[in-house]
Structures are given as structure tokens and as C-alpha cells.
PDB file of N, CA and C in Angstrom:
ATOM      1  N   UNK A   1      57.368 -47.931 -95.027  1.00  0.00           N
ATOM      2  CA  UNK A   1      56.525 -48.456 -93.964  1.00  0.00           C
ATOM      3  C   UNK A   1      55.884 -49.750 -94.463  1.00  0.00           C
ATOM      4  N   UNK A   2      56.107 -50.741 -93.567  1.00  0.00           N
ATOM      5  CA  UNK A   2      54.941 -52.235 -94.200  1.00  0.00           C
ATOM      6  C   UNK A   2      54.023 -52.163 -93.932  1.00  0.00           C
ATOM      7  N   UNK A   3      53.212 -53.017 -94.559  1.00  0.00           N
ATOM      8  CA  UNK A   3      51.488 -53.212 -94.686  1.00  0.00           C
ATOM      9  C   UNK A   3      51.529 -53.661 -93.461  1.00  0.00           C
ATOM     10  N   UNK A   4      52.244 -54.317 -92.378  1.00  0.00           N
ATOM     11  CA  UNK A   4      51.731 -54.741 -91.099  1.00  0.00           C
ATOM     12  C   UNK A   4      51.579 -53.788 -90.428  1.00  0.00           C
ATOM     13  N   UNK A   5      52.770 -52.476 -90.449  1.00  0.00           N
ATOM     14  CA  UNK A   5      52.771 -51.396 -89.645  1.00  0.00           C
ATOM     15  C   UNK A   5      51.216 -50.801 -89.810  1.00  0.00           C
ATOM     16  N   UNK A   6      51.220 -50.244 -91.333  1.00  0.00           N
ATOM     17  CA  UNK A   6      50.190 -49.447 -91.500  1.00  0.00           C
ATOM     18  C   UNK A   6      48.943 -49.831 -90.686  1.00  0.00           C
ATOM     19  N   UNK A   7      48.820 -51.307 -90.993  1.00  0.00           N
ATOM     20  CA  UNK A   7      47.841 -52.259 -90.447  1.00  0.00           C
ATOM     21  C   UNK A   7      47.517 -52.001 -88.856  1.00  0.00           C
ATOM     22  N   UNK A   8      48.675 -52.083 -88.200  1.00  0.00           N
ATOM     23  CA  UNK A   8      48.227 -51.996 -86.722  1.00  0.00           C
ATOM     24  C   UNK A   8      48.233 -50.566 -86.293  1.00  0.00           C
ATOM     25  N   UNK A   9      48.720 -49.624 -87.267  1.00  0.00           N
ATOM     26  CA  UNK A   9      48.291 -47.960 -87.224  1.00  0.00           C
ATOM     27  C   UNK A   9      47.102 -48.188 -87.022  1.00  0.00           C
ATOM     28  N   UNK A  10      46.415 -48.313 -87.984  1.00  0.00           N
ATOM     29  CA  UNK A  10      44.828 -48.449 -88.380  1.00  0.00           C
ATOM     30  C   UNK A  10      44.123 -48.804 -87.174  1.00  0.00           C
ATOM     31  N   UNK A  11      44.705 -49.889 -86.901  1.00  0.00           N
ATOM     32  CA  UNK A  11      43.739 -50.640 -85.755  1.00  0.00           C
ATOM     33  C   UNK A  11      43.684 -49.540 -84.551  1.00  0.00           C
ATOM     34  N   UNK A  12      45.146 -49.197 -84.153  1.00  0.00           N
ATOM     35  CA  UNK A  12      44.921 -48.593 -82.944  1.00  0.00           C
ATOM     36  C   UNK A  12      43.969 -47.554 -83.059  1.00  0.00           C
ATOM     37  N   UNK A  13      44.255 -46.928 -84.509  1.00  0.00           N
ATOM     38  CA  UNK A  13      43.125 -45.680 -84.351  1.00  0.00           C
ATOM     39  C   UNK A  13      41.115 -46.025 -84.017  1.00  0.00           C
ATOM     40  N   UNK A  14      41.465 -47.269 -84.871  1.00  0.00           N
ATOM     41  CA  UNK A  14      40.121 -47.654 -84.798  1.00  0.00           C
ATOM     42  C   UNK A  14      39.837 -47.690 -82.938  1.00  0.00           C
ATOM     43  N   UNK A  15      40.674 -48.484 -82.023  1.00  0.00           N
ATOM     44  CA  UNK A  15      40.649 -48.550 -80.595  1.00  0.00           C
ATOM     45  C   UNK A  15      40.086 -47.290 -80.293  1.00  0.00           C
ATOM     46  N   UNK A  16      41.318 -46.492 -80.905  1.00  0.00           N
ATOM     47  CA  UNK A  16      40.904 -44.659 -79.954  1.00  0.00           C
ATOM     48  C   UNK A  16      39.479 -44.214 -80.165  1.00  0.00           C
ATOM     49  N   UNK A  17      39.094 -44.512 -81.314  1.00  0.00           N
ATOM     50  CA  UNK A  17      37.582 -44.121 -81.732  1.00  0.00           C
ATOM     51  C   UNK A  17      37.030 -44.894 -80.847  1.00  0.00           C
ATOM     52  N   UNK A  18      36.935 -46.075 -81.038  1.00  0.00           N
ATOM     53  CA  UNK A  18      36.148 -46.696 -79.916  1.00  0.00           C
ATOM     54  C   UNK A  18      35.803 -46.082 -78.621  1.00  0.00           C
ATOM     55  N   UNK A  19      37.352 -46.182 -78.031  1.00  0.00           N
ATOM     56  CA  UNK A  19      37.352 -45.275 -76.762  1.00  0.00           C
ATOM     57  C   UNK A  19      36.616 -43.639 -76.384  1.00  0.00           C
ATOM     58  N   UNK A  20      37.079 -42.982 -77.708  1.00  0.00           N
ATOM     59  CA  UNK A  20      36.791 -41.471 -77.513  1.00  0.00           C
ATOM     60  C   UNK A  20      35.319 -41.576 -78.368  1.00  0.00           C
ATOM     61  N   UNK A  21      34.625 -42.652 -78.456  1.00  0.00           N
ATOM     62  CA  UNK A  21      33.055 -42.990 -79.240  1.00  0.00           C
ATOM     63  C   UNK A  21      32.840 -41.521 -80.339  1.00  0.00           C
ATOM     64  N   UNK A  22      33.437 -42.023 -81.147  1.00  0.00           N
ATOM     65  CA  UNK A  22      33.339 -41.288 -82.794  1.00  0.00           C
ATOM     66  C   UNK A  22      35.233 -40.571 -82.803  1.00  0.00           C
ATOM     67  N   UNK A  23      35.144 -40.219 -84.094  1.00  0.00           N
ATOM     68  CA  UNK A  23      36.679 -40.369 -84.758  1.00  0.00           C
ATOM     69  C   UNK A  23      37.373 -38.916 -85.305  1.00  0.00           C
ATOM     70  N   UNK A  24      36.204 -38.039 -84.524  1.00  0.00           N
ATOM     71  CA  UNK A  24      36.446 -36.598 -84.504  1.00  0.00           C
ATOM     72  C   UNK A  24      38.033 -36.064 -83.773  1.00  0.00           C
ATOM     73  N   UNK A  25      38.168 -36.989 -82.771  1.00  0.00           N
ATOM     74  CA  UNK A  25      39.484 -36.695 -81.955  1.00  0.00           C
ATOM     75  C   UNK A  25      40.468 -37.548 -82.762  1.00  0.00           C
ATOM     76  N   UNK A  26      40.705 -38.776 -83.555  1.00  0.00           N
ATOM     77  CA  UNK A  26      41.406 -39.206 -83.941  1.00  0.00           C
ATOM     78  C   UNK A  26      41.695 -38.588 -85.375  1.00  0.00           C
ATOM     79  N   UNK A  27      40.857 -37.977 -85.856  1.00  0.00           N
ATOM     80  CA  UNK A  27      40.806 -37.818 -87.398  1.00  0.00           C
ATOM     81  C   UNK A  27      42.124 -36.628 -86.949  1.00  0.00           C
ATOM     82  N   UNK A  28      41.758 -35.657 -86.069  1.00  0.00           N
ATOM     83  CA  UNK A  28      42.882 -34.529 -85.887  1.00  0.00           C
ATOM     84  C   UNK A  28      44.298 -34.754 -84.844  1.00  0.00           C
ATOM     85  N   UNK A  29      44.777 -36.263 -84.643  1.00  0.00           N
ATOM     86  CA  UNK A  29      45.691 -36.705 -83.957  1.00  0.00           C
ATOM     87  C   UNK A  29      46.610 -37.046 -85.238  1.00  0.00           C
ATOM     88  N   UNK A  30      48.082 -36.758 -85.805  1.00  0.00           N
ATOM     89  CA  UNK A  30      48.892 -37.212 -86.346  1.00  0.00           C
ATOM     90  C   UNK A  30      49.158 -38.394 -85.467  1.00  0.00           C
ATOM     91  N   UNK A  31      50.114 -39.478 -85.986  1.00  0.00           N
ATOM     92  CA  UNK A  31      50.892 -41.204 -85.622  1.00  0.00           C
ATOM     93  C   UNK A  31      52.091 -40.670 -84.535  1.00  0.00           C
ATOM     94  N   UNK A  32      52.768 -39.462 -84.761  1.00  0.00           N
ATOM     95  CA  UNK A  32      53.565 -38.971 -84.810  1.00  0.00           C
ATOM     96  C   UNK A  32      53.303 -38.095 -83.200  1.00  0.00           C
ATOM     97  N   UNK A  33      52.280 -37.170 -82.775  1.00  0.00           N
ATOM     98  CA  UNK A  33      52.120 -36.654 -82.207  1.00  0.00           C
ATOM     99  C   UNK A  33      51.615 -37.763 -80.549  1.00  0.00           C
ATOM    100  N   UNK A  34      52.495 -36.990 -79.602  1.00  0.00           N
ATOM    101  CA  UNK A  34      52.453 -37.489 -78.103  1.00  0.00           C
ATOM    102  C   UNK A  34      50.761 -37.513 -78.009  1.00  0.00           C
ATOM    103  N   UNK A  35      50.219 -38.794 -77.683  1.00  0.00           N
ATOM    104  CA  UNK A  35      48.703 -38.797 -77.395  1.00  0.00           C
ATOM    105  C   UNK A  35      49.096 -37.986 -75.853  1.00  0.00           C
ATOM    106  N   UNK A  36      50.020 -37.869 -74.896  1.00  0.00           N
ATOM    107  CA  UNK A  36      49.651 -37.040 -73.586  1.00  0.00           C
ATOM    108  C   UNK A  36      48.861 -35.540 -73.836  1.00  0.00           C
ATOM    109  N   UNK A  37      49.923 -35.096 -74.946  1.00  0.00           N
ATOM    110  CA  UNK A  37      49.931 -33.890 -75.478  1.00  0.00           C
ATOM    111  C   UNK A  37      48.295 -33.779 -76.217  1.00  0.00           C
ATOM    112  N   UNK A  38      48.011 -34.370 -77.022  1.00  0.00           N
ATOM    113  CA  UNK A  38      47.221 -34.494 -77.838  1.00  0.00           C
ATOM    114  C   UNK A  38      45.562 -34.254 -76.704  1.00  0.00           C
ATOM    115  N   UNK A  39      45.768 -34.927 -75.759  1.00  0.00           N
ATOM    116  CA  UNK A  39      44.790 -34.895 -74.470  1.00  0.00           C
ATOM    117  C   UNK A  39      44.436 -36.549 -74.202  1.00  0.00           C
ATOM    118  N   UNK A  40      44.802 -37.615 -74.311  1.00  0.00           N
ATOM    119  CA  UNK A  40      44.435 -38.635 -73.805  1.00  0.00           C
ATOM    120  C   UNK A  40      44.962 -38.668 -72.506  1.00  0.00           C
ATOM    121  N   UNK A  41      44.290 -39.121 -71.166  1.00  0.00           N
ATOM    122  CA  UNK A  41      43.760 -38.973 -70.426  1.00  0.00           C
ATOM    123  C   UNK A  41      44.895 -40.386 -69.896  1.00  0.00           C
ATOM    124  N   UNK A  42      45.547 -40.193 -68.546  1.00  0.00           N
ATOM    125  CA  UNK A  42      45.881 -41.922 -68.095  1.00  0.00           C
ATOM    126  C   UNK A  42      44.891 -42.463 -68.388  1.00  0.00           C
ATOM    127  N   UNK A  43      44.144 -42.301 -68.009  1.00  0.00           N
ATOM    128  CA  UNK A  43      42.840 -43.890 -67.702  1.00  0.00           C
ATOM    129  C   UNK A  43      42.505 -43.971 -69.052  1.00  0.00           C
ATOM    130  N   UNK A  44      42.121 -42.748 -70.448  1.00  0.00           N
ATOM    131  CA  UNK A  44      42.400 -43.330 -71.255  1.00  0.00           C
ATOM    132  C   UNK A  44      43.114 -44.480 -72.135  1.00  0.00           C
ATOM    133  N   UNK A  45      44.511 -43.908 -71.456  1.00  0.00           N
ATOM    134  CA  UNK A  45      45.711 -44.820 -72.103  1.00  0.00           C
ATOM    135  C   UNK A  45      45.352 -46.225 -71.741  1.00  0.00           C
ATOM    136  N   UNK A  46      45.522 -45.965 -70.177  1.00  0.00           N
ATOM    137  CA  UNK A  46      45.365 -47.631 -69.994  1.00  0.00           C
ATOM    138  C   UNK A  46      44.188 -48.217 -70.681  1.00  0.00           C
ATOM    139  N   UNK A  47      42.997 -47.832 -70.488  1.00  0.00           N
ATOM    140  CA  UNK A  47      41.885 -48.735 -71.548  1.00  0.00           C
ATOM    141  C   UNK A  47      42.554 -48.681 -73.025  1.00  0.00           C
ATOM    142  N   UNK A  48      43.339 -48.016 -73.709  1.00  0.00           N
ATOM    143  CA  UNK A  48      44.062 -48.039 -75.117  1.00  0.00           C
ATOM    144  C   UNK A  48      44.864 -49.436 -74.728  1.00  0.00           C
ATOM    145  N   UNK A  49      45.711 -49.467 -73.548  1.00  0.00           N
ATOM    146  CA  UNK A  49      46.489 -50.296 -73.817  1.00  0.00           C
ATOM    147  C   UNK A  49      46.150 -51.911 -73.608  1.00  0.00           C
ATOM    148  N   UNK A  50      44.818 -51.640 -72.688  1.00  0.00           N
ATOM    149  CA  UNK A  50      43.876 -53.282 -72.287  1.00  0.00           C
ATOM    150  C   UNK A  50      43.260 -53.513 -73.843  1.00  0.00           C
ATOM    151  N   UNK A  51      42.861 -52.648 -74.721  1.00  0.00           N
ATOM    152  CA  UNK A  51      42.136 -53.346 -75.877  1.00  0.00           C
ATOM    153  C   UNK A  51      43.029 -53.712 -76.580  1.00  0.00           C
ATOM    154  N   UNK A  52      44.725 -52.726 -77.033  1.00  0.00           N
ATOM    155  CA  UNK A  52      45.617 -53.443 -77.682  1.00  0.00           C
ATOM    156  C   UNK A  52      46.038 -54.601 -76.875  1.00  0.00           C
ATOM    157  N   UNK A  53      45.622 -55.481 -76.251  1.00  0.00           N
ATOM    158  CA  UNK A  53      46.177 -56.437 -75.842  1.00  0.00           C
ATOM    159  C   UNK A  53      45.171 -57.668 -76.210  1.00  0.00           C
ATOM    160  N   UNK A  54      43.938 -57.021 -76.175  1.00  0.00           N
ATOM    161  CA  UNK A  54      42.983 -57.630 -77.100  1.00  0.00           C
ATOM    162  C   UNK A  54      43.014 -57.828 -77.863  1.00  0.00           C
ATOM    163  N   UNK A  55      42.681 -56.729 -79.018  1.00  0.00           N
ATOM    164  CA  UNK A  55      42.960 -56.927 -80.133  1.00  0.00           C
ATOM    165  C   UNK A  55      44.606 -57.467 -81.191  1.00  0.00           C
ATOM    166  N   UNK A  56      45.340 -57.475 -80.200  1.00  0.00           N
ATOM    167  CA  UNK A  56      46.338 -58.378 -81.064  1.00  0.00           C
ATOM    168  C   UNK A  56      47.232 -59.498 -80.174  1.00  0.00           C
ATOM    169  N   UNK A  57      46.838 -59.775 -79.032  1.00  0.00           N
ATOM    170  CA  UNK A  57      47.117 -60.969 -78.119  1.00  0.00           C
ATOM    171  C   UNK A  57      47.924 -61.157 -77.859  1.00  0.00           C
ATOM    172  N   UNK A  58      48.816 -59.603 -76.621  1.00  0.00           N
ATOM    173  CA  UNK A  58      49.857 -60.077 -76.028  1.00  0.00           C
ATOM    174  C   UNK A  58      49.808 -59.525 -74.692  1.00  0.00           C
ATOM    175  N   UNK A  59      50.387 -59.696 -73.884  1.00  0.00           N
ATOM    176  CA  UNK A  59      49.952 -58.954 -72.693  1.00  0.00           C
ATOM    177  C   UNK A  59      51.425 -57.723 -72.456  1.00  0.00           C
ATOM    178  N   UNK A  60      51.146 -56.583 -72.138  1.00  0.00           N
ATOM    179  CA  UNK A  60      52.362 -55.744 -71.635  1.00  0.00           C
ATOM    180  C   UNK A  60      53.025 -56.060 -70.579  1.00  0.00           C
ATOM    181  N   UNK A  61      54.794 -55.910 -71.241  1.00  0.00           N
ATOM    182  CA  UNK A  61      55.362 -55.846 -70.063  1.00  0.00           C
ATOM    183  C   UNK A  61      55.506 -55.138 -68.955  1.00  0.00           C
ATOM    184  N   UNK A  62      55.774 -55.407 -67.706  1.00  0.00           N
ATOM    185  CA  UNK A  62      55.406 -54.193 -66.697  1.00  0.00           C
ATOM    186  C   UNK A  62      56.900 -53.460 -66.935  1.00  0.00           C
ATOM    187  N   UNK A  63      57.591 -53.660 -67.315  1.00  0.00           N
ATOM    188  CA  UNK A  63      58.894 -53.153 -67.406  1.00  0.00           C
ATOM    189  C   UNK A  63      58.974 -52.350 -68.943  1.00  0.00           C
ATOM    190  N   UNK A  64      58.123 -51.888 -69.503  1.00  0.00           N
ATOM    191  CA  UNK A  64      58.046 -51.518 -71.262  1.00  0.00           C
ATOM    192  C   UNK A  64      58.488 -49.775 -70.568  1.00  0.00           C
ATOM    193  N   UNK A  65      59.097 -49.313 -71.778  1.00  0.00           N
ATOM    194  CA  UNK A  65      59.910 -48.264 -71.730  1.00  0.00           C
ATOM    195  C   UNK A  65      58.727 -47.161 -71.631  1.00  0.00           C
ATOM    196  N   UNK A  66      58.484 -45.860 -71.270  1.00  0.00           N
ATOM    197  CA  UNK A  66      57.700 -44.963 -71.116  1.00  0.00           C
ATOM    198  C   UNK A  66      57.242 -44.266 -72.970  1.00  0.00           C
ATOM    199  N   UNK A  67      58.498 -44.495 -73.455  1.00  0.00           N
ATOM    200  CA  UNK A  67      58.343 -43.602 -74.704  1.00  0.00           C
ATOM    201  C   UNK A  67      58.150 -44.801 -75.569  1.00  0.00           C
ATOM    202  N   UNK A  68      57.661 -45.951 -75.425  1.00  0.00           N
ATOM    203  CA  UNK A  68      56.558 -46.644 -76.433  1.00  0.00           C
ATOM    204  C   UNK A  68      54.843 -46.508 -75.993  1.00  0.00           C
ATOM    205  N   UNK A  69      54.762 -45.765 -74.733  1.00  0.00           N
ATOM    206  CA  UNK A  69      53.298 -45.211 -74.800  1.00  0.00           C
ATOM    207  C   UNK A  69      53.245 -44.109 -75.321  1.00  0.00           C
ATOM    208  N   UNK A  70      54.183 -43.494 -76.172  1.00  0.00           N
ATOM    209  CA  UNK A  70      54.249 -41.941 -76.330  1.00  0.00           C
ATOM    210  C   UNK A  70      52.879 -41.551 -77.432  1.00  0.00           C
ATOM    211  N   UNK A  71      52.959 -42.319 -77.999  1.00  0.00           N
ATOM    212  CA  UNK A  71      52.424 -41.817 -79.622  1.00  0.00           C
ATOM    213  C   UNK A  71      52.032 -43.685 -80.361  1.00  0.00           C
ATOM    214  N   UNK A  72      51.028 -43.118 -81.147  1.00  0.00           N
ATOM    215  CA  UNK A  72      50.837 -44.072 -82.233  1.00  0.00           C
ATOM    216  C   UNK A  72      51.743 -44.885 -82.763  1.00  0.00           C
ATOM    217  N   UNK A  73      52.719 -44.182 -83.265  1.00  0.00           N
ATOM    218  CA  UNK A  73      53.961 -44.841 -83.779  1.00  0.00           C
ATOM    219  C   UNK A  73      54.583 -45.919 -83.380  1.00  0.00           C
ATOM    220  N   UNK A  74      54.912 -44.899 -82.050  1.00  0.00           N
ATOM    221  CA  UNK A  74      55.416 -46.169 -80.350  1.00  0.00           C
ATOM    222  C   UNK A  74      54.960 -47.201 -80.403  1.00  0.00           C
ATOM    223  N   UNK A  75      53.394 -47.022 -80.347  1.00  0.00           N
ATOM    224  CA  UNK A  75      52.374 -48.725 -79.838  1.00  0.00           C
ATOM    225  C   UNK A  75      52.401 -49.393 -80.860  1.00  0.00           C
ATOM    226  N   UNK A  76      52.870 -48.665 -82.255  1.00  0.00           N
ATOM    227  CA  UNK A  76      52.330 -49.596 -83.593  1.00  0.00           C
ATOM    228  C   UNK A  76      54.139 -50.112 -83.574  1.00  0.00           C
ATOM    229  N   UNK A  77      55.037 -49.804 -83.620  1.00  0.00           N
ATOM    230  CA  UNK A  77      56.333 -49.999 -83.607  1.00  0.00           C
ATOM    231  C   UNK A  77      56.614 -50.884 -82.361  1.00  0.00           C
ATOM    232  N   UNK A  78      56.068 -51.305 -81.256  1.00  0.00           N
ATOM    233  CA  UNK A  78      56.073 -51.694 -80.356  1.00  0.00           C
ATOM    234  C   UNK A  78      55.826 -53.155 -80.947  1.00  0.00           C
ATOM    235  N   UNK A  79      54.253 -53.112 -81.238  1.00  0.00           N
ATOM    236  CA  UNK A  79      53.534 -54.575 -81.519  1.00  0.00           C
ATOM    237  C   UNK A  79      54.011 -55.122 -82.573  1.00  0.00           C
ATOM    238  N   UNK A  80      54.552 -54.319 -83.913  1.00  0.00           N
ATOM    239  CA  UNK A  80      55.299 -54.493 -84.917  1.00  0.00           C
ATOM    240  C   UNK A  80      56.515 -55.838 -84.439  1.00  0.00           C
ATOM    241  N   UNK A  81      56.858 -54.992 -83.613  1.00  0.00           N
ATOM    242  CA  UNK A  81      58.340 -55.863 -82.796  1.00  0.00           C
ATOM    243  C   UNK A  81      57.616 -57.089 -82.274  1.00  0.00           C
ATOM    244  N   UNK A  82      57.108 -57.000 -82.138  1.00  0.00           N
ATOM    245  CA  UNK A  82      56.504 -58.324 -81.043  1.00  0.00           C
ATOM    246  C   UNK A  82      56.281 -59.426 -82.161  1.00  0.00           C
ATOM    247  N   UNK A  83      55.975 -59.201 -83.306  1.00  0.00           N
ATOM    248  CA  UNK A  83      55.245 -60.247 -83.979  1.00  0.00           C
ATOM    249  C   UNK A  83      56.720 -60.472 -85.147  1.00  0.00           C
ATOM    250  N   UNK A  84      57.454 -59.635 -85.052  1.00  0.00           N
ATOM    251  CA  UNK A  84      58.568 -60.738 -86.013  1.00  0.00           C
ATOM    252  C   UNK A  84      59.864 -61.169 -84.563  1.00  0.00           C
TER     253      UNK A  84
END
């Protein structure tokens, strides 16, 4: 795994904390595990996916595949792509 990946792991989690205000729900979410499953909420997601657009400055395509919102991995493997 590269230091960029890990890097934008990190971040997103930091987002989710933000979102879910303290890191009790993220601390027990694996990268790996479906956030649907996990309990994030649509309207969650979408505020997940308006701050990752913030925090690393790209806007989503309306056409992006369903199973890169799946999980951590997805969004960090997603933005990963975007920047090389």
C-alpha cells in the first residue's frame, strides 16, 4: 500500500469523525467493510462525499460506479486514481 493511499485512508476517516462528531464509530469500521452495512446513512454518504471533494479538490462524477461508494477502500482507491 503507498503512503498516498494510507494518506487519504486517514483523511477520509478523519471526514467520518467529523461527520459522526467523535471517532467511536470509525475506530470500529474496518477500510474494507461496506460503510451501508456498517450503518452510514445516504445523507451521511453524501455529506462524506461533499467534504471529500473538499478536502482533496475534485468534484464527482455523476456517472462514478456504485461500488466506489462501497467502503473506505473504494473512496481512497478512487481519489488515489484521480491524482496519478
Amino acid at each position: 500500500m503507498s503512503d498516498t493511499s494510507v494518506e487519504v485512508r486517514q483523511r477520509i476517516r478523519e471526514l467520518l469523525v467529523d461527520l459522526f462528531n467523535g471517532d467511536r464509530f470509525v475506530g470500529t469500521v474496518s477500510d474494507s467493510v461496506s460503510l451501508r452495512e456498517a450503518g452510514v446513512s445516504s445523507t451521511a454518504l453524501v455529506s462524506l462525499l461533499v467534504a471529500m471533494e473538499d478536502a482533496f479538490g475534485f468534484e464527482w462524477d455523476d456517472d462514478v460506479q456504485p461500488e466506489v461508494l462501497r467502503s473506505i477502500d473504494s473512496l481512497a482507491g478512487y481519489v488515489v486514481a484521480l491524482r496519478n
